[in-house]
N, C-alpha and C. Protein backbone atom coordinates (compact mmCIF):
# COMPACT_ATOMS: atom_id res chain seq x y z
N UNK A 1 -43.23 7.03 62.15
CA UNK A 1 -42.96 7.11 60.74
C UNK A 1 -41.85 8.12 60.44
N UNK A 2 -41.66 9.29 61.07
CA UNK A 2 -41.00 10.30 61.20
C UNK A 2 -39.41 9.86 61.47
N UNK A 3 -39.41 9.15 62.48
CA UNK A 3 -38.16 8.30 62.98
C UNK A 3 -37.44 7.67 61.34
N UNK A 4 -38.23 6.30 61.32
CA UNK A 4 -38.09 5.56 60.13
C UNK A 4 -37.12 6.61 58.89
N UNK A 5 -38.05 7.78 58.79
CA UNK A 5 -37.92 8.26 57.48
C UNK A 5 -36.36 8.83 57.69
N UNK A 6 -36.01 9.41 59.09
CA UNK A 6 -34.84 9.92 58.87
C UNK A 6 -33.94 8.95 59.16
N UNK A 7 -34.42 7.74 59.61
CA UNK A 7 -33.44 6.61 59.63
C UNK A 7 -32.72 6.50 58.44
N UNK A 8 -33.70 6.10 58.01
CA UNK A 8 -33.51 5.51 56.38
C UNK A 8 -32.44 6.56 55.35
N UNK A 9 -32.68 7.89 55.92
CA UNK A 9 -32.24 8.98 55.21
C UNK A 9 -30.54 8.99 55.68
N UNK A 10 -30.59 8.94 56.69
CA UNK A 10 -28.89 8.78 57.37
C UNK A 10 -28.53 7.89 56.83
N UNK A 11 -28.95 6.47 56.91
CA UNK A 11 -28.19 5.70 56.51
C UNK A 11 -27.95 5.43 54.71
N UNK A 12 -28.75 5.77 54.17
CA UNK A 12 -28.83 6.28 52.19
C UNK A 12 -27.61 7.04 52.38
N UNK A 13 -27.61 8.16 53.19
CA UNK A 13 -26.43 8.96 53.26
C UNK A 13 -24.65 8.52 53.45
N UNK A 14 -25.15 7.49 54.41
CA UNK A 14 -23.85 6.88 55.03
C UNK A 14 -23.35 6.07 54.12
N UNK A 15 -24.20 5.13 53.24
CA UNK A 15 -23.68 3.68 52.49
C UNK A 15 -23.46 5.04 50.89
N UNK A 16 -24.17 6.04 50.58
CA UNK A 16 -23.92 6.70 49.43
C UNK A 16 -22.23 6.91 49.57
N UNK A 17 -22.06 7.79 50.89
CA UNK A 17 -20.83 7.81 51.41
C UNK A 17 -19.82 7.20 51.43
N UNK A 18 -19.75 6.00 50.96
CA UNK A 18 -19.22 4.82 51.47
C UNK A 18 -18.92 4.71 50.00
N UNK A 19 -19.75 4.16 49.23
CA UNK A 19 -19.43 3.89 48.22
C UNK A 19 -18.73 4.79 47.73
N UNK A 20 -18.89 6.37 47.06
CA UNK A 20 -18.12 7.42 47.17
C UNK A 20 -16.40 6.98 47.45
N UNK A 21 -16.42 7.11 49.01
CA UNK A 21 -15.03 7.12 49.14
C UNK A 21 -14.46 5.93 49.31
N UNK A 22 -14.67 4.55 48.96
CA UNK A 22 -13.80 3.42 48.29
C UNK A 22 -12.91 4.05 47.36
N UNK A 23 -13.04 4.39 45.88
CA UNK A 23 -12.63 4.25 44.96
C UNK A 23 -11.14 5.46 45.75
N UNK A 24 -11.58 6.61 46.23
CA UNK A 24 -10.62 7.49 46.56
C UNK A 24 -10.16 7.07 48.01
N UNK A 25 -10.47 6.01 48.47
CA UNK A 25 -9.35 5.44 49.26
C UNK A 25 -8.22 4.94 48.62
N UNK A 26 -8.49 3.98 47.43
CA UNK A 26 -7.70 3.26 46.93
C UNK A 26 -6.59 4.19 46.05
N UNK A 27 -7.44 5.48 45.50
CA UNK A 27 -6.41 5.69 45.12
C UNK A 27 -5.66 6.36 45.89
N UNK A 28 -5.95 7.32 46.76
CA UNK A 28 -4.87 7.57 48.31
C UNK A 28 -4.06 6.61 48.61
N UNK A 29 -4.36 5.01 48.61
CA UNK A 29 -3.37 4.00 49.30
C UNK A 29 -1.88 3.86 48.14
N UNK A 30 -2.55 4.26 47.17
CA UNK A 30 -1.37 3.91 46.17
C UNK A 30 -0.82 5.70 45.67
N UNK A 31 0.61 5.11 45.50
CA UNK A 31 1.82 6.46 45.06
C UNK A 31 1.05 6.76 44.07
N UNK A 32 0.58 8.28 43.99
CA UNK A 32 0.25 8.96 43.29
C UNK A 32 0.68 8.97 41.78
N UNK A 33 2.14 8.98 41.53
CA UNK A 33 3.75 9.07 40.21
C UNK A 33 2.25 7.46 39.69
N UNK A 34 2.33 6.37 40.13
CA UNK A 34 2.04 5.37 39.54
C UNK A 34 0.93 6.20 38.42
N UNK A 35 -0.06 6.79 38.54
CA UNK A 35 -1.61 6.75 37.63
C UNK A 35 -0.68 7.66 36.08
N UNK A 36 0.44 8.68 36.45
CA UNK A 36 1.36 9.58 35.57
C UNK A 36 2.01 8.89 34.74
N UNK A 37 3.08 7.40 35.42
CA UNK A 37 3.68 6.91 35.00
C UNK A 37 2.92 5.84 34.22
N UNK A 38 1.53 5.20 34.55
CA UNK A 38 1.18 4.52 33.57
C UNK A 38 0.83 5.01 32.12
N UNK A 39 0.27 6.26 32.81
CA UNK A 39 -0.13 7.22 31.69
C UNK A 39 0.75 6.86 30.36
N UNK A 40 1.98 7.68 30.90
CA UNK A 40 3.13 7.93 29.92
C UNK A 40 3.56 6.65 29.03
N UNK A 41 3.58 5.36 29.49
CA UNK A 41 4.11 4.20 29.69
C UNK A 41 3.28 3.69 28.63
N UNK A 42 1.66 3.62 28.62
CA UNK A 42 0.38 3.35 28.04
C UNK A 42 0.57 4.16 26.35
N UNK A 43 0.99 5.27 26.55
CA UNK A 43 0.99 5.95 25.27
C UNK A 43 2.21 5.77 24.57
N UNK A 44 3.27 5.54 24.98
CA UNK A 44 4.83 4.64 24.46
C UNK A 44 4.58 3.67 24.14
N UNK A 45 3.33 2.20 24.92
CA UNK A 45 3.02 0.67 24.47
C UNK A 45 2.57 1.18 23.18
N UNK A 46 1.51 2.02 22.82
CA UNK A 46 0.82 2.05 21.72
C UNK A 46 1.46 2.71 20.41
N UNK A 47 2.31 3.76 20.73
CA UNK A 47 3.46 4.17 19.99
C UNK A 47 4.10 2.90 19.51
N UNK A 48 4.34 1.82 20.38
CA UNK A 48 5.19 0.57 19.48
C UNK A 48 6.86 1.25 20.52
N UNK A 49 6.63 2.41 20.66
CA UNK A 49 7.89 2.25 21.79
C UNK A 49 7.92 1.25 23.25
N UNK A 50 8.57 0.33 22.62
CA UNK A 50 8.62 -0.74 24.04
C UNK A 50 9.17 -0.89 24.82
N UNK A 51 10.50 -0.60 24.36
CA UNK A 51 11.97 0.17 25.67
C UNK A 51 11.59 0.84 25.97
N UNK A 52 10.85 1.97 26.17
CA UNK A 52 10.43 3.45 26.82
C UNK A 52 9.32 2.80 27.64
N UNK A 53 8.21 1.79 27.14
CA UNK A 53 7.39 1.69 28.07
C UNK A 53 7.75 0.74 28.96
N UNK A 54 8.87 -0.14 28.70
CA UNK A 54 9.36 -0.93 29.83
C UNK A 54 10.27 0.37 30.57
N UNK A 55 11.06 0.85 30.19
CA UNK A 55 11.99 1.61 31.32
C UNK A 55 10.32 2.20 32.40
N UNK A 56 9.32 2.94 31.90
CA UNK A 56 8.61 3.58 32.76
C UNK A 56 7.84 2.26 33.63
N UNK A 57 7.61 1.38 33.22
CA UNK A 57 7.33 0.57 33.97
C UNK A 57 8.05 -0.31 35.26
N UNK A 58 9.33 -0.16 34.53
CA UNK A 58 10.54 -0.57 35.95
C UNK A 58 10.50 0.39 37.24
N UNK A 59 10.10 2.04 36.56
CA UNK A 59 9.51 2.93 37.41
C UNK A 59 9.10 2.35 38.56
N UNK A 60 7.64 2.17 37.88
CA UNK A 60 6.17 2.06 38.67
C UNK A 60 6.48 0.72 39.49
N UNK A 61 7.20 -0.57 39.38
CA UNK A 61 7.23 -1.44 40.10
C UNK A 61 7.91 -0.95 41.31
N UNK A 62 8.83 0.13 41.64
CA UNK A 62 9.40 0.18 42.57
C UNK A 62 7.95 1.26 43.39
N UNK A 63 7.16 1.56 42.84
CA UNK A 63 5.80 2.15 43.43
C UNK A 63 5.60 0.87 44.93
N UNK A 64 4.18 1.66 45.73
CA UNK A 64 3.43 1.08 46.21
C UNK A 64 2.09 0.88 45.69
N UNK A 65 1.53 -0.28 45.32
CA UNK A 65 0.76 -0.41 44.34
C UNK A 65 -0.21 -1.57 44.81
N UNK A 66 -1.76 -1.31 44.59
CA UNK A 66 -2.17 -2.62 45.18
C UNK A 66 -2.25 -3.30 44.03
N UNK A 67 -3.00 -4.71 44.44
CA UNK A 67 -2.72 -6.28 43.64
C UNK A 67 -2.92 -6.22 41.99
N UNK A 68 -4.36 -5.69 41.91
CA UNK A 68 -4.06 -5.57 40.49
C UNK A 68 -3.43 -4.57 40.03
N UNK A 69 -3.09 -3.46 40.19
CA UNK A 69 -1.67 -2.70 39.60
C UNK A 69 -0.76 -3.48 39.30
N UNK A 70 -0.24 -4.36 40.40
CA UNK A 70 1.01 -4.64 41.00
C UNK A 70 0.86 -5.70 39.35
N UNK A 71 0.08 -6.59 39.38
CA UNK A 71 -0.43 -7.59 38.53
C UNK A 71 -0.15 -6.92 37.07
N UNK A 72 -0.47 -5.74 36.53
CA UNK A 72 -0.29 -4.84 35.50
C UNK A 72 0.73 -4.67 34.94
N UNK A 73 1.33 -4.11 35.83
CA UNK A 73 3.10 -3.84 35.75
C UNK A 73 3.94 -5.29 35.50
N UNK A 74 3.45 -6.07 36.59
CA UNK A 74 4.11 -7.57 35.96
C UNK A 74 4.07 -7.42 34.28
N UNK A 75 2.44 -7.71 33.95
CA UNK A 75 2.31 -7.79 32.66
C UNK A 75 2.79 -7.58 32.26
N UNK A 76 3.09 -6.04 31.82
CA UNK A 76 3.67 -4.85 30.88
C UNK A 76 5.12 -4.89 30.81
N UNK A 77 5.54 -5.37 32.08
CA UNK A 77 6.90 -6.09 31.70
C UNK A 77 7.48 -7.00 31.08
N UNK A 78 6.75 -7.95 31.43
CA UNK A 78 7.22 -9.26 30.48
C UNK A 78 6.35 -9.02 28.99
N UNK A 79 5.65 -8.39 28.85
CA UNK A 79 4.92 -7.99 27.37
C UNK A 79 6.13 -6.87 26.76
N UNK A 80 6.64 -6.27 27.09
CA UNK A 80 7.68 -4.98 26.48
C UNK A 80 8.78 -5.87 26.28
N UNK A 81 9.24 -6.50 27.05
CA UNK A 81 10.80 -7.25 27.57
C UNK A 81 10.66 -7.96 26.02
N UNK A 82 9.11 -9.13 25.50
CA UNK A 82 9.52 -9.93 24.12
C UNK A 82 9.41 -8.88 23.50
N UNK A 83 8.50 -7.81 23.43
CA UNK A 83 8.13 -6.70 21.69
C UNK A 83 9.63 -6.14 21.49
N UNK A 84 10.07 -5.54 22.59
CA UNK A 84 10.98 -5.02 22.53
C UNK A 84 12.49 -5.43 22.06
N UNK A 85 12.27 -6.27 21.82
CA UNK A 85 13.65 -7.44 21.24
C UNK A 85 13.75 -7.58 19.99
N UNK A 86 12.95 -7.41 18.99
CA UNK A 86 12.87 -7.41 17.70
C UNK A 86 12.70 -8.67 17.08
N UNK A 87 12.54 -9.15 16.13
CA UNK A 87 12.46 -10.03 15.61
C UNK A 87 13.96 -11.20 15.03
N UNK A 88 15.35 -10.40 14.97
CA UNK A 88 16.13 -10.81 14.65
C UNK A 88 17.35 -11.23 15.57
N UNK A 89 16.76 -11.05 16.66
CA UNK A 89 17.86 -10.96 17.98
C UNK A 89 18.10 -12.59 18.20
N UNK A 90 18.94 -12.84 17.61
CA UNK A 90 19.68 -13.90 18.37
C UNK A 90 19.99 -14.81 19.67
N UNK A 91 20.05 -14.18 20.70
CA UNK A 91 20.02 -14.68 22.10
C UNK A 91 18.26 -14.53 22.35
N UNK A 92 18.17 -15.54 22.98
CA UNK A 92 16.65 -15.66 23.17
C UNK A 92 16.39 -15.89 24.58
N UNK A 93 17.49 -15.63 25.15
CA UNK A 93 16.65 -15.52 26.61
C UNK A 93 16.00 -14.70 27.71
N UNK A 94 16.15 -13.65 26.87
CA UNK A 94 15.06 -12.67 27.19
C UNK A 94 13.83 -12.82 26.84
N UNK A 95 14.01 -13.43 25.35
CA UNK A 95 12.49 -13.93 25.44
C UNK A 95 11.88 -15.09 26.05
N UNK A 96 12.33 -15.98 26.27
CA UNK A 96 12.20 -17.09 27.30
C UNK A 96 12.33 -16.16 28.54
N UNK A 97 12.67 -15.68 28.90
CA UNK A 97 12.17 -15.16 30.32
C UNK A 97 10.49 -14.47 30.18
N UNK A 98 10.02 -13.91 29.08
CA UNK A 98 9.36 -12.57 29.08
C UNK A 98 7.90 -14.25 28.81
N UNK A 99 8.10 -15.15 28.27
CA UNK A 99 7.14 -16.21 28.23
C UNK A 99 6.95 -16.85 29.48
N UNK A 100 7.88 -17.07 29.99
CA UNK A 100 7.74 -17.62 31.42
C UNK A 100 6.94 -16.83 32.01
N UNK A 101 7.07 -15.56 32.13
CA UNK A 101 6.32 -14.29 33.06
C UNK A 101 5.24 -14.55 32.28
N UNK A 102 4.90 -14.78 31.29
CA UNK A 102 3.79 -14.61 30.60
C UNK A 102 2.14 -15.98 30.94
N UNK A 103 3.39 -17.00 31.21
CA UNK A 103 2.75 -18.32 31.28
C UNK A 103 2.61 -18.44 32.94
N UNK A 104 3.24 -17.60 33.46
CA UNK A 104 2.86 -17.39 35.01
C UNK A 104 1.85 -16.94 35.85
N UNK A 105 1.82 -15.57 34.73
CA UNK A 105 0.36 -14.83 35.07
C UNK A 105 -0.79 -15.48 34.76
N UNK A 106 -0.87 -16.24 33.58
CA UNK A 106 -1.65 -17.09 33.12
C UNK A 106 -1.76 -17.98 34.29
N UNK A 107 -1.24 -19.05 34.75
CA UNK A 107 -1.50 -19.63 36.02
C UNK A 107 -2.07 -19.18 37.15
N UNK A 108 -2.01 -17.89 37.22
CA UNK A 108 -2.37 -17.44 38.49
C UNK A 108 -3.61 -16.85 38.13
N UNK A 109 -4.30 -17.26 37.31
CA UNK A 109 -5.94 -16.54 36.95
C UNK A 109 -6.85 -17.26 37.27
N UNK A 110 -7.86 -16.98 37.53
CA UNK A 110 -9.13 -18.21 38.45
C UNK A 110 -9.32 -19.33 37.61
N UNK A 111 -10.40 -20.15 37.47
CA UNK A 111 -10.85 -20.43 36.96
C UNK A 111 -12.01 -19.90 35.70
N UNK A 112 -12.08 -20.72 34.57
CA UNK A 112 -12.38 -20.46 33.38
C UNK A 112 -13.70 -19.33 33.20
N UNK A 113 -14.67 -19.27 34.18
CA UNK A 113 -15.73 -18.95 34.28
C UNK A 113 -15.06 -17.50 34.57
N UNK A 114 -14.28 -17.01 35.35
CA UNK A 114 -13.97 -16.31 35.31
C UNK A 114 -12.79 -15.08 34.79
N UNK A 115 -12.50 -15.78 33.55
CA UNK A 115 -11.67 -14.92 32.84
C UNK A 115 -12.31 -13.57 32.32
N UNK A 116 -11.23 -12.41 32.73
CA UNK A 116 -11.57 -11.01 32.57
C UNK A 116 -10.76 -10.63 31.14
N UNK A 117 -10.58 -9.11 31.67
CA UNK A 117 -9.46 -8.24 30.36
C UNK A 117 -8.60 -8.86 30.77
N UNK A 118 -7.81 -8.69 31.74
CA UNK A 118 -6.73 -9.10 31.99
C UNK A 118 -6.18 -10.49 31.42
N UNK A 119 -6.58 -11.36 31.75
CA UNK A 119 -6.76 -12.90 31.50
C UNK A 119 -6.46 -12.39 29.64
N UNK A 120 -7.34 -11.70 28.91
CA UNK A 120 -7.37 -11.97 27.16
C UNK A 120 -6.35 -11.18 26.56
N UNK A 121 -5.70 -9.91 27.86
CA UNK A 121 -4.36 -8.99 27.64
C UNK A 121 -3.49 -10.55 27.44
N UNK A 122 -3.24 -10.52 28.27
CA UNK A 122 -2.15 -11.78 28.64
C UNK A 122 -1.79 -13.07 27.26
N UNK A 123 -2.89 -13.69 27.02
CA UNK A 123 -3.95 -14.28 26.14
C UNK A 123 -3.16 -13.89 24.34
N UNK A 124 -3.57 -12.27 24.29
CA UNK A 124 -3.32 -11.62 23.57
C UNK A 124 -1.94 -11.56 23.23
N UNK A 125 -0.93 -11.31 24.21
CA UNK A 125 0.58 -11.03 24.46
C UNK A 125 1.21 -12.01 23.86
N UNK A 126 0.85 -13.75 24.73
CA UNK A 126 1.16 -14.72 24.19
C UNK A 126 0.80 -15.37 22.70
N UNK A 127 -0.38 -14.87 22.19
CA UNK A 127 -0.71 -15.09 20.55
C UNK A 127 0.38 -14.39 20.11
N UNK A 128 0.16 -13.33 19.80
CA UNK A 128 1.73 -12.19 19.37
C UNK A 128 2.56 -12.57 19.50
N UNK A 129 3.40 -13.45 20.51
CA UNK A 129 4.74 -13.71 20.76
C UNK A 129 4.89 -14.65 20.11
N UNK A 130 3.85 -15.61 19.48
CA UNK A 130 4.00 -17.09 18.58
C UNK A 130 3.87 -16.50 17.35
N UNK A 131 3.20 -15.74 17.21
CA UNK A 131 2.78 -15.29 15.75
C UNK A 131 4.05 -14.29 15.23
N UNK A 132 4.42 -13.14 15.88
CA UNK A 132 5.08 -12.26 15.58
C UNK A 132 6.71 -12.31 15.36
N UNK A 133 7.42 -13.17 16.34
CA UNK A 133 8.67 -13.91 16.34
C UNK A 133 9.38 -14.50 14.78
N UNK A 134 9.56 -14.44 14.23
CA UNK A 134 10.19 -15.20 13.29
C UNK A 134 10.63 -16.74 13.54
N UNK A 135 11.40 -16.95 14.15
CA UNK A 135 11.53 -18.48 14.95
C UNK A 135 10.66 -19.36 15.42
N UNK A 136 9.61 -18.82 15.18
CA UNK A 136 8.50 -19.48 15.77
C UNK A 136 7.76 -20.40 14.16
């Protein structure tokens, strides 16, 4: 019984362990500047500054970043690239680019059962871009 108990106890220890240092692996695997630069980037989107949060985001893409970061930054790009254009801008192919990116990410999301934040960010971006546009 004695055995058992410290079995059991090492290994509570080991998988506690484990779980623990996932999260701070991941963030070790990725450039540190990225968690700063979203920071900054995050509080410029909400400011309504969209050139500032796209320039910091052109940043972070040149980061090492895993999938969903990497996936983020897509976003936030093609989401800044239409806000950031204004409503009266004439040449529109920036915004046709920033929909394409938009209708891309959208493609690349699971199936229906599984739509997250991400999926209703996206979702979200594209309502705004029909609604908010004038030309539309």
């Amino acid at each position: 019984m004695i055995r058992f108990s410290a079995l059991s106890t090492v290994l509570t220890i080991f998988f506690l362990g484990a779980l623990i240092m996932t999260p701070l692996q991941r963030a070790s695997a990725q450039d540190p500047e990225y968690f700063q630069l979203k920071s900054q980037a995050e509080k410029e989107y909400w400011d309504k500054s969209y050139s500032r949060a796209r320039a910091l985001y052109l940043k972070a893409e040149a980061l090492k970043l895993d999938e969903p970061d990497k996936q983020w930054v897509r976003f936030r790009l093609a989401d800044t690239l239409w806000r950031s254009q204004g409503g009266d801008n004439p040449d529109s192919d920036k915004l046709e680019k920033a929909h394409e990116a938009l209708e891309a990410l959208l493609a690349e999301q699971p199936d229906e059962e599984d739509h997250d934040q991400f999926w209703a960010e996206v979702q979200e971006s594209l309502g705004d871009y029909y609604w908010n546009r004038r030309s539309s």
